[in-house]
N, C-alpha and C. Protein backbone atom coordinates (compact mmCIF):
# COMPACT_ATOMS: atom_id res chain seq x y z
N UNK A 1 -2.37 -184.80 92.12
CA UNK A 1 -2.33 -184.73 90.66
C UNK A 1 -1.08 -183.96 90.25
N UNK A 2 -0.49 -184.80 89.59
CA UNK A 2 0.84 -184.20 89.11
C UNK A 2 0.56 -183.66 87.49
N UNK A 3 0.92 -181.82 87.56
CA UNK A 3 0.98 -181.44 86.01
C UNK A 3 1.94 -180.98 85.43
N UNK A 4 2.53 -181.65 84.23
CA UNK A 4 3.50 -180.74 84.11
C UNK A 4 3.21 -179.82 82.35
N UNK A 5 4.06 -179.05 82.73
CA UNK A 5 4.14 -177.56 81.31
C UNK A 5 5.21 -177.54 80.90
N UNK A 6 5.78 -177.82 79.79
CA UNK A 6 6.82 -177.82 79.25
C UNK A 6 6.82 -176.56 78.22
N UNK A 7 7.65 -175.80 77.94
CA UNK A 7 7.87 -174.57 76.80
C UNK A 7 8.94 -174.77 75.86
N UNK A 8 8.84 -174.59 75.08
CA UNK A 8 9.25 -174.61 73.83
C UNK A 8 9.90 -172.86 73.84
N UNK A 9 11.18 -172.80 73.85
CA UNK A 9 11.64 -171.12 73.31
C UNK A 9 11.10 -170.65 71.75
N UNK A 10 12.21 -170.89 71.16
CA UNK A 10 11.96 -169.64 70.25
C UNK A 10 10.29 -170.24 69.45
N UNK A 11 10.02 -169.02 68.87
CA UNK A 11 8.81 -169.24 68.29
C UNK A 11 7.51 -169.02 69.18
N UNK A 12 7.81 -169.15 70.68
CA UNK A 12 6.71 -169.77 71.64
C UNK A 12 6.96 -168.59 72.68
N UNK A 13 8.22 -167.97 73.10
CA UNK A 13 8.30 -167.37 74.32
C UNK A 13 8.84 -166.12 73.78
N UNK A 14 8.17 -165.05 74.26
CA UNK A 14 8.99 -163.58 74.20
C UNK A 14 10.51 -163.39 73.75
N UNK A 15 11.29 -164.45 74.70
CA UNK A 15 12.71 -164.22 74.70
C UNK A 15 13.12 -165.23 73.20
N UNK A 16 11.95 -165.68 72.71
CA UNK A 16 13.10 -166.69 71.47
C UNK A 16 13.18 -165.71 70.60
N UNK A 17 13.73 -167.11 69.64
CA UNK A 17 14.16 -166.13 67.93
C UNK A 17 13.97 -167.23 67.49
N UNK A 18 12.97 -166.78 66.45
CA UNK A 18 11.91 -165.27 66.61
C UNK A 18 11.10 -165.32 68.06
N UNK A 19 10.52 -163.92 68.51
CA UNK A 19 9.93 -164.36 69.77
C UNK A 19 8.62 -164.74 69.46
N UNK A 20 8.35 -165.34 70.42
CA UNK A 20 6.79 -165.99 70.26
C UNK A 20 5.76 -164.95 71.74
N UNK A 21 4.68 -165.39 71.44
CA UNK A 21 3.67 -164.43 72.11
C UNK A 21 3.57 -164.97 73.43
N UNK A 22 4.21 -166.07 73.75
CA UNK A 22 3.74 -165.91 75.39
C UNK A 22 4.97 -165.14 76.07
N UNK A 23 4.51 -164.34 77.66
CA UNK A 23 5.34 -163.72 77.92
C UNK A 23 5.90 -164.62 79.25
N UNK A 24 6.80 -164.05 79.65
CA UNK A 24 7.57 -165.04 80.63
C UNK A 24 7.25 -165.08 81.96
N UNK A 25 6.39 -163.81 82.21
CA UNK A 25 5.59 -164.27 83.46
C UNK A 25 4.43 -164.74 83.64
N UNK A 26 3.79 -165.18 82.55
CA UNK A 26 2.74 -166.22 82.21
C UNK A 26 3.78 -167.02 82.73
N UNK A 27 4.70 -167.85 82.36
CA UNK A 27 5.79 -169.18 83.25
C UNK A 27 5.47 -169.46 84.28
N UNK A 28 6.12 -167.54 84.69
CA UNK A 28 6.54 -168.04 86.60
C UNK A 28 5.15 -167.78 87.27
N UNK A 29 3.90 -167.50 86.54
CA UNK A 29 2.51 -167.65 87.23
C UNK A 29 2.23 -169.17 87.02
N UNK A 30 2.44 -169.95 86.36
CA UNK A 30 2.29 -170.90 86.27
C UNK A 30 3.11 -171.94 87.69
N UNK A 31 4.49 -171.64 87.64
CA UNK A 31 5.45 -172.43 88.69
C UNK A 31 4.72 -171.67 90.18
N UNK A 32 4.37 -170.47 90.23
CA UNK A 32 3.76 -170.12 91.32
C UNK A 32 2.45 -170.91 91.72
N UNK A 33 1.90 -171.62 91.29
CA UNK A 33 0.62 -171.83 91.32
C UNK A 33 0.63 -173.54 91.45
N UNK A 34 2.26 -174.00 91.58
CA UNK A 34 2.20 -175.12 91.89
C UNK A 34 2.53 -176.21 90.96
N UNK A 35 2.56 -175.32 89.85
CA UNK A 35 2.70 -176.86 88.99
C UNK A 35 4.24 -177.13 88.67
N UNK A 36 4.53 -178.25 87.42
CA UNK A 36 5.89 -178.60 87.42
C UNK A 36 6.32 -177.80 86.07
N UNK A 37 6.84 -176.87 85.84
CA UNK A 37 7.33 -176.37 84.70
C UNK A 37 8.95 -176.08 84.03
N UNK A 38 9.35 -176.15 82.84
CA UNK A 38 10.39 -176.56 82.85
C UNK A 38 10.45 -175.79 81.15
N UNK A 39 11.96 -176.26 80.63
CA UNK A 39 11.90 -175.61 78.94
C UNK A 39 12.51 -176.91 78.66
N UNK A 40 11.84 -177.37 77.10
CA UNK A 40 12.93 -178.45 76.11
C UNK A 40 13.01 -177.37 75.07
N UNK A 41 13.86 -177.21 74.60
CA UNK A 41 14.14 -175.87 73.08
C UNK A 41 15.78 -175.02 73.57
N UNK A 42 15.44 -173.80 73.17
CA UNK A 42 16.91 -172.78 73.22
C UNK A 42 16.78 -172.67 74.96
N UNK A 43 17.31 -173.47 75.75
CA UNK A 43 17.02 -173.00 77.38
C UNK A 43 17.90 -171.90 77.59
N UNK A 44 19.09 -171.75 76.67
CA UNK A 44 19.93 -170.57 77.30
C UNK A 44 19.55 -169.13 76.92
N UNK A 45 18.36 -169.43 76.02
CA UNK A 45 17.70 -167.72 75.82
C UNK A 45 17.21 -167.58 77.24
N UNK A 46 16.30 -168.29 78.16
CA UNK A 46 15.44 -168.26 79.10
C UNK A 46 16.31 -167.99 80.49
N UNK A 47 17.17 -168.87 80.55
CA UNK A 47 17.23 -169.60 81.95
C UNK A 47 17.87 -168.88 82.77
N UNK A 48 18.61 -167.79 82.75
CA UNK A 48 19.02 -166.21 83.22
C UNK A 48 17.26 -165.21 84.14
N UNK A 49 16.71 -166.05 82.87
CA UNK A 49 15.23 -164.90 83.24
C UNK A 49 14.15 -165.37 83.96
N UNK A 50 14.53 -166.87 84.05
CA UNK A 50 13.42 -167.79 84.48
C UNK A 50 14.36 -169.29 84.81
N UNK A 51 14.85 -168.27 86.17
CA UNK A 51 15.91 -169.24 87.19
C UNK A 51 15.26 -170.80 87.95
N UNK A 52 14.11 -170.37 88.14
CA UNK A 52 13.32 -171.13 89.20
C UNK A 52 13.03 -172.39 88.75
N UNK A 53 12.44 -172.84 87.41
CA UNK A 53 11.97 -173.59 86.61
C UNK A 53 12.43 -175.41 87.08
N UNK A 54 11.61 -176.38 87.06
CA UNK A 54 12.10 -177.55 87.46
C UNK A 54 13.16 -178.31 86.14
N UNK A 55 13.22 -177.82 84.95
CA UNK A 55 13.94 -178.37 84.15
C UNK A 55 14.58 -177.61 83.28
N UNK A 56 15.39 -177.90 82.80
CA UNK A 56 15.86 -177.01 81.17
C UNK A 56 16.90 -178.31 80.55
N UNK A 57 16.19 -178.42 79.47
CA UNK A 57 16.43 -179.23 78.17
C UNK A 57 16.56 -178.87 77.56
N UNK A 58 17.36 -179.33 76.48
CA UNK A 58 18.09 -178.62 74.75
C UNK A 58 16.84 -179.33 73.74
N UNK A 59 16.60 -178.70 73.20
CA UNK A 59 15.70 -178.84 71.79
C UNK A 59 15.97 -179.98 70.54
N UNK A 60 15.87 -179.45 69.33
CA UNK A 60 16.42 -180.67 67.97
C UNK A 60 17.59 -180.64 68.38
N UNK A 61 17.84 -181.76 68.23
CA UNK A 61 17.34 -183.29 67.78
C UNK A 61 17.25 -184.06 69.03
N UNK A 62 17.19 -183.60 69.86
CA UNK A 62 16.66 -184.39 71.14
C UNK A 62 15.47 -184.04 72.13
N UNK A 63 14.66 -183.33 71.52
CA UNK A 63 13.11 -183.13 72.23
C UNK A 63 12.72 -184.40 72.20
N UNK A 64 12.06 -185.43 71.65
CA UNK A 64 11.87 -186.62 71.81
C UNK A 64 12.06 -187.18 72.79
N UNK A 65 13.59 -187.46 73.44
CA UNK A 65 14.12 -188.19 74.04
C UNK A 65 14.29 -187.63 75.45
N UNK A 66 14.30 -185.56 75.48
CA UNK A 66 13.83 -184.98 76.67
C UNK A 66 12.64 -184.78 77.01
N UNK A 67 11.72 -185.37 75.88
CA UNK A 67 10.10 -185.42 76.46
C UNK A 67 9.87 -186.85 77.18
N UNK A 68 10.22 -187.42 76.90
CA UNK A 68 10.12 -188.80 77.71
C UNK A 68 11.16 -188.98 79.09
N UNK A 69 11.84 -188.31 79.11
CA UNK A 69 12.66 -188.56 80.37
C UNK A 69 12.18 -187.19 81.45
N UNK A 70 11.08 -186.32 81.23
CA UNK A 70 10.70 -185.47 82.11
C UNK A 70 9.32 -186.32 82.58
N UNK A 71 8.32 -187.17 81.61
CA UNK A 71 7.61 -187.87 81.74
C UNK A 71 7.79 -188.93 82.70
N UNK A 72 9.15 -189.82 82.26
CA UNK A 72 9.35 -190.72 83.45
C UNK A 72 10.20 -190.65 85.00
N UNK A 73 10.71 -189.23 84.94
CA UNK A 73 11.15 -188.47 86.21
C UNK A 73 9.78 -188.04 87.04
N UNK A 74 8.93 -187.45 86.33
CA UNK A 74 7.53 -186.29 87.51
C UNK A 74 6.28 -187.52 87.39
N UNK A 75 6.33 -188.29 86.09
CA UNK A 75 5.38 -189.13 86.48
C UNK A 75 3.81 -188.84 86.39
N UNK A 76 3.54 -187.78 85.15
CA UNK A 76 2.58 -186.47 85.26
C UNK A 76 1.29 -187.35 85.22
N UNK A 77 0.29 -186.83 85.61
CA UNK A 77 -1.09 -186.98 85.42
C UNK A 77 -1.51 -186.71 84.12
N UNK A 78 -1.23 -185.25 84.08
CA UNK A 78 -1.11 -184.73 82.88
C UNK A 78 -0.09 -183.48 82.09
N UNK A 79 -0.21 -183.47 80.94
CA UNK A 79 1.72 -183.22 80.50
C UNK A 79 1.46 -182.36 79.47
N UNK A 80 1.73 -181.41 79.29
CA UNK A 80 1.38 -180.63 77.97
C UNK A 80 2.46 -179.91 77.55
N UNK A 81 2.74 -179.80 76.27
CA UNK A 81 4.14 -179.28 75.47
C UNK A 81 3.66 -178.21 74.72
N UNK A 82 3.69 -177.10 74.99
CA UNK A 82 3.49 -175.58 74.52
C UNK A 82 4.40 -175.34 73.30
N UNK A 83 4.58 -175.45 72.09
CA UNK A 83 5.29 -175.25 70.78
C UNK A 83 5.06 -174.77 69.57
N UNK A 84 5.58 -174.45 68.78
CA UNK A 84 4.73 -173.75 67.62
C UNK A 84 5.11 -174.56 66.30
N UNK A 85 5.86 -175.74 66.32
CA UNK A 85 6.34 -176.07 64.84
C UNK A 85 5.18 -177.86 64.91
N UNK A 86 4.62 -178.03 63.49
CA UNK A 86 4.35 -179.21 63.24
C UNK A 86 5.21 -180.18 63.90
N UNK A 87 6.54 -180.19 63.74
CA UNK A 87 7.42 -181.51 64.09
C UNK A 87 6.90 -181.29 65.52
N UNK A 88 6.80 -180.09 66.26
CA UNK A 88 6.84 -180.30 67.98
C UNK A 88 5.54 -180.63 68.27
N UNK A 89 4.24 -180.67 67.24
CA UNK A 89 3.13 -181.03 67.76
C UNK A 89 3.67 -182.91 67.65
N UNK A 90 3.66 -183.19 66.74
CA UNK A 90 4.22 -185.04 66.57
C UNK A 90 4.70 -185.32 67.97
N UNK A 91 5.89 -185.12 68.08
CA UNK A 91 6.91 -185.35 68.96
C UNK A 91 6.29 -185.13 70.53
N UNK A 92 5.52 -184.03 70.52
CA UNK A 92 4.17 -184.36 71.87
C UNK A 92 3.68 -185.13 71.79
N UNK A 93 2.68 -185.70 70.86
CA UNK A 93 1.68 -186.84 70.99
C UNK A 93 2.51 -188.07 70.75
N UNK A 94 3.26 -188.27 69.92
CA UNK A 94 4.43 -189.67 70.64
C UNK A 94 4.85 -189.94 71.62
N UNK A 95 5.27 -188.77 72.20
CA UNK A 95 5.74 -189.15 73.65
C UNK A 95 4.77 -188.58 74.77
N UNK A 96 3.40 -189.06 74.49
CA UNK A 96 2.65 -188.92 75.59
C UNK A 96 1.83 -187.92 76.28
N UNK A 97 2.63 -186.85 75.75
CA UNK A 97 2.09 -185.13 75.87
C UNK A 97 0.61 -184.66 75.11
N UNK A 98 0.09 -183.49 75.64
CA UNK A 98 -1.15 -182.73 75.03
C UNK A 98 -0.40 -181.54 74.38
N UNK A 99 -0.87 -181.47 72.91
CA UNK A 99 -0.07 -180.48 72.27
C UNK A 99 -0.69 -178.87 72.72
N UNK A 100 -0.53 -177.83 72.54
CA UNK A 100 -0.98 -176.56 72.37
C UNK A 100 -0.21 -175.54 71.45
N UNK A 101 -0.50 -174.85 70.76
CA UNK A 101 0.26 -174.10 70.05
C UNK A 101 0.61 -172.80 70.84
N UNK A 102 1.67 -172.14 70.62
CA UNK A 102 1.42 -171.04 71.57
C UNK A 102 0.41 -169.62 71.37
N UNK A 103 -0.01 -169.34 70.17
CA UNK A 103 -1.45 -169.06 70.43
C UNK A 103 -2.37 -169.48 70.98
N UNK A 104 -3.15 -170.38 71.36
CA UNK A 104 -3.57 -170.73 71.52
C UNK A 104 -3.50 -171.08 73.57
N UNK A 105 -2.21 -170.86 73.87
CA UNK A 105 -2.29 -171.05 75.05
C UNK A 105 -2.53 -169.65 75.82
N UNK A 106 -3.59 -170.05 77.04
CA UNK A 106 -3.83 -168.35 77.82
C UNK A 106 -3.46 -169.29 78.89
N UNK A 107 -3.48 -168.49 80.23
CA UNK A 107 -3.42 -168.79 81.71
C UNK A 107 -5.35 -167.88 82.09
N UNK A 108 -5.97 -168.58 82.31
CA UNK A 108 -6.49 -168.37 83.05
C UNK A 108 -6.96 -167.95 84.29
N UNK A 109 -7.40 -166.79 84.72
CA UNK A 109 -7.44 -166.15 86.79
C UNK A 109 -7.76 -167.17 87.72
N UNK A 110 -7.23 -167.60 88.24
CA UNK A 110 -7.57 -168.63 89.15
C UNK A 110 -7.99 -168.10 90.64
């Protein structure tokens, strides 16, 4: 079963602007644990801090077009886009993704 987690920076991750509430080692517990994780949004706030990651994509005006080409690269089972703006919930469920807001997202103890 292939999963992938996509993040959304600002708004969503510690390091954006504005920062958002998830913190960045919620991420790399996530990439530790096996799955496919990656950023579409500001990747150059992150990608210094969170080297490891299977992707980094640029945000508006091309989330759309980098949500579908991480989709048809990993091939996910299941695909979920972590974001905080209306347009980024759309732009998930068009291209195939499960939305979450970033409230709303925890990591669970496994």
């Amino acid at each position: 079963m292939v999963v992938v987690v996509v993040f959304d920076v600002d708004g969503t991750l510690e390091s954006g602007n504005p920062a958002g509430p998830i913190k960045l080692e919620t991420v790399r517990k996530l990439k530790e644990k096996g799955l496919t994780v990656g950023i579409v949004g500001a990747y150059e706030r992150v990608q210094d801090k969170l080297s490891n990651l299977d992707f980094y994509f640029g945000g508006d005006p091309y989330k759309p077009e980098n949500l579908r080409k991480i989709r048809e690269k990993y091939k996910p089972t299941l695909a979920v886009y972590v974001a905080d703006l209306p347009t980024d919930r759309n732009t998930a469920l068009k291209t195939g993704f499960c939305y979450i807001r970033p409230e709303d997202f925890t990591l669970p103890e496994v």
